[in-house]
N, C-alpha and C. Protein backbone atom coordinates (compact mmCIF):
# COMPACT_ATOMS: atom_id res chain seq x y z
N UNK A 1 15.87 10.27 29.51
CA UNK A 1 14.91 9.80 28.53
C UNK A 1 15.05 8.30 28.30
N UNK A 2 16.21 8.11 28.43
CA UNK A 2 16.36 6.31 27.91
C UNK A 2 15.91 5.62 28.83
N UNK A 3 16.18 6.05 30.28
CA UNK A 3 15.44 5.90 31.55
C UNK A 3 13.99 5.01 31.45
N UNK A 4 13.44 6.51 30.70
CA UNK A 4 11.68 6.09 30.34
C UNK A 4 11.47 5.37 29.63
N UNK A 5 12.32 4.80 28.63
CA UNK A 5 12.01 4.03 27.98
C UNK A 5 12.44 2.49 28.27
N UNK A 6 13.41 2.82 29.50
CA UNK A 6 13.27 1.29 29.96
C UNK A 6 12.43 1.34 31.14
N UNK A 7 11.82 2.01 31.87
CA UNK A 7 10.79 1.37 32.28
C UNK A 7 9.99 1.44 31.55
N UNK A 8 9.13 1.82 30.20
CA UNK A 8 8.47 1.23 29.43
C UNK A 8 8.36 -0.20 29.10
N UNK A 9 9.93 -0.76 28.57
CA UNK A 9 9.95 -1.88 28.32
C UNK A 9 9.65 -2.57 29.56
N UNK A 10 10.01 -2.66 30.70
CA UNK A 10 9.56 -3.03 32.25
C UNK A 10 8.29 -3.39 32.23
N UNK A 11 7.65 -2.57 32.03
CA UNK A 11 6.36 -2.62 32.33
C UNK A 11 5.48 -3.02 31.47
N UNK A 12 6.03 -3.34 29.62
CA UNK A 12 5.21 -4.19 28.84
C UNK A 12 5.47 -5.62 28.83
N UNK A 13 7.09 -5.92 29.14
CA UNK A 13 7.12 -7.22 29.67
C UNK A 13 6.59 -7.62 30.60
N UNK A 14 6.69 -6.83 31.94
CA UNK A 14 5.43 -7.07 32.71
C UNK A 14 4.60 -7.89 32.78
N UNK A 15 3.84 -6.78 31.46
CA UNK A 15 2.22 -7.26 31.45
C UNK A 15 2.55 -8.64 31.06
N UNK A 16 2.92 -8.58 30.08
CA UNK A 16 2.81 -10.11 29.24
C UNK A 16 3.21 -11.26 30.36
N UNK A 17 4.05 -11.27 31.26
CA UNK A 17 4.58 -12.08 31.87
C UNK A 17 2.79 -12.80 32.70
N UNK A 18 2.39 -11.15 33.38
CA UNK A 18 1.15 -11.41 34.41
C UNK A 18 0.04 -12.02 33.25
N UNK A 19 0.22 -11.61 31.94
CA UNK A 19 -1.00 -11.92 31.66
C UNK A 19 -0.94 -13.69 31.54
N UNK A 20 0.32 -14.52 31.43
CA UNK A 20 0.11 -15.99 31.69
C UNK A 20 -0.99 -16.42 32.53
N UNK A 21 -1.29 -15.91 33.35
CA UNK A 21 -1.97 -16.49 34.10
C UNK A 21 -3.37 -16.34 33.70
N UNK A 22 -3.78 -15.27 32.55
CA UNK A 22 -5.40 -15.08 31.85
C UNK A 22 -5.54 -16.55 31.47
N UNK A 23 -6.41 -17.28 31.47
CA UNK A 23 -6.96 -18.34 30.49
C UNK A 23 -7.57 -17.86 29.61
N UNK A 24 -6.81 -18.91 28.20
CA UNK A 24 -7.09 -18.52 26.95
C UNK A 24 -8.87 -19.18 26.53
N UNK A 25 -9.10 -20.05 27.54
CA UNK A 25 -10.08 -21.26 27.37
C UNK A 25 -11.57 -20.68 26.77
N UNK A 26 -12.20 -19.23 28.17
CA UNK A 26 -13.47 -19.16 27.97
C UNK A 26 -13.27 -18.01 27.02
N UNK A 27 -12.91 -17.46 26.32
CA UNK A 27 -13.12 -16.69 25.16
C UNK A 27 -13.38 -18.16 23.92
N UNK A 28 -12.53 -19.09 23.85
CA UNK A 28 -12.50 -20.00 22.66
C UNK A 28 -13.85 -20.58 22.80
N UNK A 29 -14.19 -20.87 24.20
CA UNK A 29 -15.50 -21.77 23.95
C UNK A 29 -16.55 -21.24 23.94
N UNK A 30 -16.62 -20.08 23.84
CA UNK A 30 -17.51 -18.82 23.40
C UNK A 30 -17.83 -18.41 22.27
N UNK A 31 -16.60 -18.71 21.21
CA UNK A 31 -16.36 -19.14 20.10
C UNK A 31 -17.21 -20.26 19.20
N UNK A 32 -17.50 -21.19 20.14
CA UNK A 32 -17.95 -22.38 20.07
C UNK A 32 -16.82 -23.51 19.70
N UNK A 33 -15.70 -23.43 20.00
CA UNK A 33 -14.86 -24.68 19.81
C UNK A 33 -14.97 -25.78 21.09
N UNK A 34 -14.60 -27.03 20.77
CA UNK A 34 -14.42 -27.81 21.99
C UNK A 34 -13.56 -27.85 23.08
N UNK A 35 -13.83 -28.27 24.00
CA UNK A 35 -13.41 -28.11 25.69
C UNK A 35 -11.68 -28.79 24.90
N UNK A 36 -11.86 -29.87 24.59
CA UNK A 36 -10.28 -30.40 24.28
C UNK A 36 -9.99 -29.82 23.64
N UNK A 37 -9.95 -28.66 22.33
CA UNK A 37 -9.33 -27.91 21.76
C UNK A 37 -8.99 -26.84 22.77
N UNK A 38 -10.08 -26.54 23.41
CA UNK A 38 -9.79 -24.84 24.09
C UNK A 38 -8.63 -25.68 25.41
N UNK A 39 -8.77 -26.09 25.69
CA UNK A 39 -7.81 -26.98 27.12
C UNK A 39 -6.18 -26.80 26.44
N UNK A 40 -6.65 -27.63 25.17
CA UNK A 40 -5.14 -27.59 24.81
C UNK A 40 -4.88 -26.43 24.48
N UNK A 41 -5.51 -25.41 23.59
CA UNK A 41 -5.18 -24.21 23.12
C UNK A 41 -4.36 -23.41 24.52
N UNK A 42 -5.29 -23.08 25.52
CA UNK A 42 -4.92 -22.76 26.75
C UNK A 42 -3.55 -23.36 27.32
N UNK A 43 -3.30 -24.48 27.45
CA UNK A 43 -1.83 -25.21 27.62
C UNK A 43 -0.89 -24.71 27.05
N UNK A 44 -0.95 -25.00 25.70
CA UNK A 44 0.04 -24.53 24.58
C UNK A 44 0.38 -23.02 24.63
N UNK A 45 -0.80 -21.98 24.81
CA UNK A 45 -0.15 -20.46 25.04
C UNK A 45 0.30 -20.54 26.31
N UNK A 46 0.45 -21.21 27.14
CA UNK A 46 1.09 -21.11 28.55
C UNK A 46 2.36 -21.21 27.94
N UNK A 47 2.36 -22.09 27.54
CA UNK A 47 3.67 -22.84 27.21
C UNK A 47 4.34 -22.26 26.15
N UNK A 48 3.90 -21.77 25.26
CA UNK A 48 4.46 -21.07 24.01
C UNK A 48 4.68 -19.53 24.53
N UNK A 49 4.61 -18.72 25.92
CA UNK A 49 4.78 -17.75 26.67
C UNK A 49 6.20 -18.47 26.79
N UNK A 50 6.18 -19.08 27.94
CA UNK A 50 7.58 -19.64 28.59
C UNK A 50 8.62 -19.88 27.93
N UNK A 51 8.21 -19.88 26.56
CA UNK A 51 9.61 -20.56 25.46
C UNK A 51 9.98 -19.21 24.96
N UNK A 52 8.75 -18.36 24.86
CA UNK A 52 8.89 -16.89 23.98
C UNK A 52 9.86 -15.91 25.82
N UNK A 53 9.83 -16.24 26.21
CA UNK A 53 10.32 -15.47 27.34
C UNK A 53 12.24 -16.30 27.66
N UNK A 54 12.19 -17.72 27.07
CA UNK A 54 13.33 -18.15 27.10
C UNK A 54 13.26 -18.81 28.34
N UNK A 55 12.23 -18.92 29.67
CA UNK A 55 12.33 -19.44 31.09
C UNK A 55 12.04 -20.46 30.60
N UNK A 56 13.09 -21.52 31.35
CA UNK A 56 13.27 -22.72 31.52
C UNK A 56 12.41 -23.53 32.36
N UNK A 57 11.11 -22.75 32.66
CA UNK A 57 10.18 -24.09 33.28
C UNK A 57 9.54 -24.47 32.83
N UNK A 58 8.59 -25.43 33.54
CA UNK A 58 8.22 -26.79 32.72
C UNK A 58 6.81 -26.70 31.49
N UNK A 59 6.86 -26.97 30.86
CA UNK A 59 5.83 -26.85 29.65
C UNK A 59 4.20 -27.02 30.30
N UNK A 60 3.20 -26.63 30.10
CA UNK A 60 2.15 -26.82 30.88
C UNK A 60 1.37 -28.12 29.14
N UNK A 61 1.36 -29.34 29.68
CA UNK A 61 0.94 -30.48 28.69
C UNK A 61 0.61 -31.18 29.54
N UNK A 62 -0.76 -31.65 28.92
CA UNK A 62 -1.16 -32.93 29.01
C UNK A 62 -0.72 -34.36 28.83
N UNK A 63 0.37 -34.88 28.64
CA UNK A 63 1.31 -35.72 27.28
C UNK A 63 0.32 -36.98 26.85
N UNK A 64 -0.24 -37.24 28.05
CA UNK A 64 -1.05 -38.31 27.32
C UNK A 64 -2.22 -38.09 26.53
N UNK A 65 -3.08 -37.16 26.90
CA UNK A 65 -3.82 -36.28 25.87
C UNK A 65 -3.27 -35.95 24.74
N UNK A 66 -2.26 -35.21 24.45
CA UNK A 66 -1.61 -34.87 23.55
C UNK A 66 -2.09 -35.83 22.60
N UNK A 67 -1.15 -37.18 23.28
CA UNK A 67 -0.59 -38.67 22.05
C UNK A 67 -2.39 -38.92 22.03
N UNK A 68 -3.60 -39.17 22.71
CA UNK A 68 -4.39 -39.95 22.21
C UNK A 68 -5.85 -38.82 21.70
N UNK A 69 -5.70 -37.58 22.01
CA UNK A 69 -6.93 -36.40 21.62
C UNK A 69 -6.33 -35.80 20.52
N UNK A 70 -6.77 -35.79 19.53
CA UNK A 70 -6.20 -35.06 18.01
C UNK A 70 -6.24 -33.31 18.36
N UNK A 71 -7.72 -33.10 18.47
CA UNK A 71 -8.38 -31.68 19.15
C UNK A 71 -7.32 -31.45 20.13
N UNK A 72 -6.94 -31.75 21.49
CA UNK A 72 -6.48 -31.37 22.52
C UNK A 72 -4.81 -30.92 21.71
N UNK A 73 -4.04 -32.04 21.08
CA UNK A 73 -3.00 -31.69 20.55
C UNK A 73 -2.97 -30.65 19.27
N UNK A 74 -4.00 -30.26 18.24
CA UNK A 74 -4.29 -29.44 17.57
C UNK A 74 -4.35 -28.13 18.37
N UNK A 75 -5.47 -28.08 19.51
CA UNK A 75 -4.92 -26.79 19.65
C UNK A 75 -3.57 -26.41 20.86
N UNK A 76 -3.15 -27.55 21.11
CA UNK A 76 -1.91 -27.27 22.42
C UNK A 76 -0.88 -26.28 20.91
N UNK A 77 -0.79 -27.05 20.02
CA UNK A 77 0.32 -26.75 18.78
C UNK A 77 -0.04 -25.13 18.44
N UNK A 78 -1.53 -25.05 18.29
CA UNK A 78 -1.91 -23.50 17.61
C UNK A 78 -1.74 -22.57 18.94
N UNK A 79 -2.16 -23.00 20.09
CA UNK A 79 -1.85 -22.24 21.39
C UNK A 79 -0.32 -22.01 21.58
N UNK A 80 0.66 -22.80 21.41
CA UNK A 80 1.65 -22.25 21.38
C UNK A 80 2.35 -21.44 20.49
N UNK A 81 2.24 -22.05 19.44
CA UNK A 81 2.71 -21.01 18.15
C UNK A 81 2.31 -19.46 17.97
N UNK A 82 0.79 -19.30 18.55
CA UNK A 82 0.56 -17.68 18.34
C UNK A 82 1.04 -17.08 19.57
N UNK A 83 0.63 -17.70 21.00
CA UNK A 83 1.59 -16.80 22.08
C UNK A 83 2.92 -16.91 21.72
N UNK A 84 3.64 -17.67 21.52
CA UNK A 84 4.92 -17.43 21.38
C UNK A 84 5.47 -16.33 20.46
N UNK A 85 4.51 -16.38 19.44
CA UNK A 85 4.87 -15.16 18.18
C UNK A 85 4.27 -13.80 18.77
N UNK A 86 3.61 -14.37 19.55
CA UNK A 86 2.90 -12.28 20.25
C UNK A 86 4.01 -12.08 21.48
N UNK A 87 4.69 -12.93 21.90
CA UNK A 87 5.70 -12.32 22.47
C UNK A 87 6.64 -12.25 22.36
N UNK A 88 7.05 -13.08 21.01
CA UNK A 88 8.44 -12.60 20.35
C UNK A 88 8.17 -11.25 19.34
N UNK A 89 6.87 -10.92 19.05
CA UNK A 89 6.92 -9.75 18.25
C UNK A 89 6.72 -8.48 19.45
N UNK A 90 6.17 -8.51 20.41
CA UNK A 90 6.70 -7.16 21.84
C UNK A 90 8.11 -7.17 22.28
N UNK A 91 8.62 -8.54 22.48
CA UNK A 91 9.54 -8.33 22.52
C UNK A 91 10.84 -7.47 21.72
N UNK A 92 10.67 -7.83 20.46
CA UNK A 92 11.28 -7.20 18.92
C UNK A 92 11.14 -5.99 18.58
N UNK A 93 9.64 -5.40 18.82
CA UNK A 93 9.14 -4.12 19.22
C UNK A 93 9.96 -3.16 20.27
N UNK A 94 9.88 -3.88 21.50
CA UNK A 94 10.90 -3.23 22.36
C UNK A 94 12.40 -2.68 22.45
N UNK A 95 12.94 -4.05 21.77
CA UNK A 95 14.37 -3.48 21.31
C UNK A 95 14.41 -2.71 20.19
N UNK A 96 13.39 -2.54 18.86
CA UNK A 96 13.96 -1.71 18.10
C UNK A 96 13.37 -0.18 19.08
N UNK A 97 12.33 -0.13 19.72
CA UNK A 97 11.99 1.00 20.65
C UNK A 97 13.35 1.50 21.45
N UNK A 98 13.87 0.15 21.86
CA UNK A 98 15.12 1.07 22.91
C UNK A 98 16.51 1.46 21.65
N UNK A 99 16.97 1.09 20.52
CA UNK A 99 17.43 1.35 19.66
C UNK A 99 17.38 2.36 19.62
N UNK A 100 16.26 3.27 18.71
CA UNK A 100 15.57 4.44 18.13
C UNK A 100 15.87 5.19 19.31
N UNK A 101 15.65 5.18 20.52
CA UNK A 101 15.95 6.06 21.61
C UNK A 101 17.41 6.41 21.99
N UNK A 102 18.20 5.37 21.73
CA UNK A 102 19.72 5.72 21.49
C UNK A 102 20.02 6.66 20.41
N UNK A 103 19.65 6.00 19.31
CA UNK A 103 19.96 6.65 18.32
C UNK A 103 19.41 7.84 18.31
N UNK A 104 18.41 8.12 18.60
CA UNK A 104 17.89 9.87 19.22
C UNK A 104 18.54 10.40 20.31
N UNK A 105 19.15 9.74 21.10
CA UNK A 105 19.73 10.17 22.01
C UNK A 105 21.64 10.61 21.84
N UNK A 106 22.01 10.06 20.57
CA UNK A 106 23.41 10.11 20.00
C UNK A 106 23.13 11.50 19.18
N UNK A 107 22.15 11.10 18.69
CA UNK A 107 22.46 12.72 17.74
C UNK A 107 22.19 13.85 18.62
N UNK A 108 21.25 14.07 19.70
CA UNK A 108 20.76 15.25 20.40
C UNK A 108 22.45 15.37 20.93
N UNK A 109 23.02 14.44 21.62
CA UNK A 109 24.19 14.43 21.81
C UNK A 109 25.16 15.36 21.45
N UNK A 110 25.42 14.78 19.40
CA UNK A 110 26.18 15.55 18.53
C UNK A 110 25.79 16.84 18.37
N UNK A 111 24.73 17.34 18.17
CA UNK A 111 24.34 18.52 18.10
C UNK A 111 24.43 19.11 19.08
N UNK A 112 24.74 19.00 20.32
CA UNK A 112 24.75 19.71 21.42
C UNK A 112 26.39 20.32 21.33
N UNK A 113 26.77 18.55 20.79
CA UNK A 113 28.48 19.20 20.81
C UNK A 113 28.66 20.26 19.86
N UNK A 114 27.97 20.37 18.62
CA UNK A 114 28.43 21.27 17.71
C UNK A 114 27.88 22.84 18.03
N UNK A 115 26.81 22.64 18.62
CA UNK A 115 26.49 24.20 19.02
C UNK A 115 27.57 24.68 20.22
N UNK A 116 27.76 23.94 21.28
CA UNK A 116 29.47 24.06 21.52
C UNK A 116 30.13 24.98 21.23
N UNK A 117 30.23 24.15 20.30
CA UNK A 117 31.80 24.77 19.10
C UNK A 117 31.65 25.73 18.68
N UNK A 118 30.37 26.08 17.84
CA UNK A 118 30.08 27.12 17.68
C UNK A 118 30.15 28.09 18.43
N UNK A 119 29.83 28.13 19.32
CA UNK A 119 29.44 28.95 20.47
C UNK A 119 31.21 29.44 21.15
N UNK A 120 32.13 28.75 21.63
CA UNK A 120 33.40 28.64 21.64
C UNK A 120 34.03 29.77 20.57
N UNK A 121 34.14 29.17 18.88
CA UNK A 121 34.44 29.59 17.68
C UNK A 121 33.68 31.11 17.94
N UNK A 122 32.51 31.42 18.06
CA UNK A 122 31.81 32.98 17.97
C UNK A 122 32.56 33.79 19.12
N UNK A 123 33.35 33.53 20.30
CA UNK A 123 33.55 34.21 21.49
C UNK A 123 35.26 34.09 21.09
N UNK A 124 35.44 33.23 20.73
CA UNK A 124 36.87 33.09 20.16
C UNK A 124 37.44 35.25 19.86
N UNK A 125 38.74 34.92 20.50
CA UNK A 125 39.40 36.79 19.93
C UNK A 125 40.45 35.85 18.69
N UNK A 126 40.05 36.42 17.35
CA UNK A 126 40.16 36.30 15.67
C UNK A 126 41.81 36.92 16.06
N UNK A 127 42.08 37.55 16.59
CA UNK A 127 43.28 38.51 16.31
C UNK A 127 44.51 37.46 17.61
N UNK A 128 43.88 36.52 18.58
CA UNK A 128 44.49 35.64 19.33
C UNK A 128 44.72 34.23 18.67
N UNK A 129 43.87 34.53 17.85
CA UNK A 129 44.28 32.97 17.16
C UNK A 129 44.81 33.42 15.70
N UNK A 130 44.90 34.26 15.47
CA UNK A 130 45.74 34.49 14.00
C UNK A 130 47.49 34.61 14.38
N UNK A 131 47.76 34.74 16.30
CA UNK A 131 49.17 34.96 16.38
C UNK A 131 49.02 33.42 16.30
N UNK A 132 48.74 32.67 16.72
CA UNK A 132 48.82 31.15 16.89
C UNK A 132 49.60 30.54 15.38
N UNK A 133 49.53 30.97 14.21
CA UNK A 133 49.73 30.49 13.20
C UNK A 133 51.49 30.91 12.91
């Protein structure tokens, strides 16, 4: 069972990893926001993925845009901040998911041991263990 639940987690990190490569752009400008907001917005969730995943490659920025487009750096900042928080909250999701599966998996455990015992204790001869004393 814990099995399944790590390839669960497998396969929702996965996604998130493949979905970097969706552009965030033509949904925003559909929206009606501007090309330099949606550009940067798009940048920034690239980039706010890569930090939420902890990989050490390189930030997807414009830098000189950044310093001289207000829009382009407004949304590079909001593009990163919400991908990063949608994949630090699957992520967070996941481990308390693989948690809960331990911990379901410890007690099915204990209870297995105690029916055991029981089971042992009922077949037990009463008159072999009373010389024991």
């Amino acid at each position: 069972m814990l099995q399944r639940v790590f390839n669960c987690v497998l396969l929702i990190v996965g996604l998130s990893i493949s979905s970097e490569g969706l552009s965030q752009k033509a949904p925003l400008l559909n929206e009606g926001v501007t090309l330099s907001y949606a550009d940067g917005f798009d940048d920034g969730c690239y980039s706010g993925k890569k930090a939420g995943l902890n990989q050490f490659g390189q930030f997807q920025k414009d830098r000189g845009r950044f310093l001289r487009d207000t829009l382009y750096s407004q949304g590079w900042s909001d593009g990163f901040r919400q991908c990063e928080t949608k994949l630090e909250a699957i992520q967070r999701e996941t481990r308390m998911a693989m948690e809960q599966q331990r911990l379901r998996q410890q007690l099915h455990t204990g209870q297995q041991q105690r029916h055991l015992e029981r089971e042992v204790m009922f077949d037990a001869d009463s008159d072999s263990l009373q010389s024991l004393e």
